[in-house]
Protein backbone atom coordinates (compact mmCIF):
# COMPACT_ATOMS: atom_id res chain seq x y z
CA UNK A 1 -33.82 38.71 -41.93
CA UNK A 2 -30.01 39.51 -43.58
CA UNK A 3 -32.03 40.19 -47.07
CA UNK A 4 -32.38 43.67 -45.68
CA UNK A 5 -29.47 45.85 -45.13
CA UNK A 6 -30.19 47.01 -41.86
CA UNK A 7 -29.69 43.52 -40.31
CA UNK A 8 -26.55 42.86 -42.17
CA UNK A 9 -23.41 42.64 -39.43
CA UNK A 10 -19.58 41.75 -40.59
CA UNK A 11 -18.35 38.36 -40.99
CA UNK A 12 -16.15 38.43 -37.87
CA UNK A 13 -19.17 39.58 -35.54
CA UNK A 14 -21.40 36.55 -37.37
CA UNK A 15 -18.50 33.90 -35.94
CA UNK A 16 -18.15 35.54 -32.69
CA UNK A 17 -21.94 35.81 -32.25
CA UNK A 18 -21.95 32.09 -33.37
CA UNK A 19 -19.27 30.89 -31.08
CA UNK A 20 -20.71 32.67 -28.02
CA UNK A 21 -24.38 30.80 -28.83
CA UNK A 22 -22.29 27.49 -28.85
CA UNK A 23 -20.33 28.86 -25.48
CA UNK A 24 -23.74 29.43 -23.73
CA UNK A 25 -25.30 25.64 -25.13
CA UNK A 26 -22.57 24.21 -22.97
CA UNK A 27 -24.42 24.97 -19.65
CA UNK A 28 -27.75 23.66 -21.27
CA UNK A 29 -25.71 20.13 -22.44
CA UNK A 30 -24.61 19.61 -19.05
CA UNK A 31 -28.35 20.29 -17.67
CA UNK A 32 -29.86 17.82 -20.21
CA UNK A 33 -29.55 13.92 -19.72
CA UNK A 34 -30.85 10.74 -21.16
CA UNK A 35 -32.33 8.18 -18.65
CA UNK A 36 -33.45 4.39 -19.91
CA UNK A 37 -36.53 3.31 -19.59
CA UNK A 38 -37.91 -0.33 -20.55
CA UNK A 39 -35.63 0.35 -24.05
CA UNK A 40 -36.93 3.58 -24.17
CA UNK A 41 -34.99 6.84 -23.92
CA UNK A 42 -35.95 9.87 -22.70
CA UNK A 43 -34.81 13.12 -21.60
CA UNK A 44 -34.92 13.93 -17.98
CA UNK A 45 -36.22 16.74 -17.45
CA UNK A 46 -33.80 18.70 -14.46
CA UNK A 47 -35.10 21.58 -12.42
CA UNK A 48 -31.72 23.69 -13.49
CA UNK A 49 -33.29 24.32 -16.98
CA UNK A 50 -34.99 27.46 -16.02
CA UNK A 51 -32.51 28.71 -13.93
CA UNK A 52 -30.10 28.07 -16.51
CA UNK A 53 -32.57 29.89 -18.85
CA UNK A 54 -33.40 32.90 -16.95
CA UNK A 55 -29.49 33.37 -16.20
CA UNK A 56 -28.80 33.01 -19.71
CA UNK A 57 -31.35 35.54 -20.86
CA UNK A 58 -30.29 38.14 -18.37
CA UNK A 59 -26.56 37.91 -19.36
CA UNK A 60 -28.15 38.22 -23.27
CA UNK A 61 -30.19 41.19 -22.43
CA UNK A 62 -27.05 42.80 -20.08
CA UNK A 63 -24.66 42.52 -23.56
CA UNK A 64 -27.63 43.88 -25.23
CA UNK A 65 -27.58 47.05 -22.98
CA UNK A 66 -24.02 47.18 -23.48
CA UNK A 67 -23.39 46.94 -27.01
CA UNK A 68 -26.81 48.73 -28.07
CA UNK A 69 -25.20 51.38 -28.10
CA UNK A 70 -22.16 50.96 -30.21
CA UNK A 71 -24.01 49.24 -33.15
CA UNK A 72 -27.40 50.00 -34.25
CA UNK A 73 -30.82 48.29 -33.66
CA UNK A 74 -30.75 46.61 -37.09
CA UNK A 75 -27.32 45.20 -36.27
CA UNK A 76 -27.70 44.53 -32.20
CA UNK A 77 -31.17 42.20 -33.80
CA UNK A 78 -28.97 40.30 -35.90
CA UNK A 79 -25.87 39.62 -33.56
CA UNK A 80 -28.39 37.94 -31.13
CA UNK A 81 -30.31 36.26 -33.19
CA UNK A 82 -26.97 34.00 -34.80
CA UNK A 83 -26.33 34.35 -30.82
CA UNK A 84 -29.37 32.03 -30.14
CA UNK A 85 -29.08 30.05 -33.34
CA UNK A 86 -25.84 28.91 -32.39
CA UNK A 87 -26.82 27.86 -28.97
CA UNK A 88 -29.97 26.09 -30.01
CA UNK A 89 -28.05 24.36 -32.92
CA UNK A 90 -25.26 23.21 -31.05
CA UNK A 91 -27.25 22.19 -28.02
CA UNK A 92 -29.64 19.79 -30.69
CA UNK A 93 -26.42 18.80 -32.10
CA UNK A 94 -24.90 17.77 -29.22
CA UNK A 95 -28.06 15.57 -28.10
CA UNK A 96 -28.32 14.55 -31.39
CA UNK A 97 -24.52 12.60 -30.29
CA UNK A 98 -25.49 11.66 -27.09
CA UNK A 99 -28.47 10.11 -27.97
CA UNK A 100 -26.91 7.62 -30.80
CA UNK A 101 -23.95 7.19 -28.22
CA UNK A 102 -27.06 5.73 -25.65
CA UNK A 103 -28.87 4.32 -28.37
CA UNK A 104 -25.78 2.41 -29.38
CA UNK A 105 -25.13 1.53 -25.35
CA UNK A 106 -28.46 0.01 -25.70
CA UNK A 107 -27.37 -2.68 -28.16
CA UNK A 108 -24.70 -3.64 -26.92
């Protein structure tokens, strides 16, 4: 996608973008759990997900509307997509820790 010009954006607004997408995983780590099963793990699934989904997306698509119009389409595609790239990659991240954290519990 940044091999073509039109998607290119400046450093700065890559981090910020990036930052925000981790700001936003936070409300998704809280959401998600691990539960223990028969030395299993799993993920519990919660009923907040999609709320916390659908309220995520419409703050997205409200700093879409807002910012559309000071930087072009080209550039407005790329801020949001590092925008959910850092959310989904610091959400699996984080899970990633918890789940060696209960995985260790497990031993002990």
């Amino acid at each position: 996608m940044f091999a073509f010009p039109i998607f290119r954006i400046p450093w700065p607004q890559a981090f910020e973008s990036l930052l925000l997408g981790a700001l936003f995983s936070l409300l998704l780590l809280k959401a998600t759990r691990f539960e223990v099963k028969d030395k299993c793990i799993y993920i519990v699934p919660t009923k907040l997900f999609l709320f916390i989904f659908i309220s995520l997306l419409i703050i997205r698509i409200s700093l879409k509307v807002v910012f559309g119009s000071m930087i072009s389409l080209g550039e407005t595609a790329g801020v949001f997509f590092l925008l959910a790239f850092g959310m989904i990659l610091n959400w699996r991240v984080m899970l990633l820790i918890k789940y060696y954290k209960t995985k260790k519990s497990l031993h002990i």
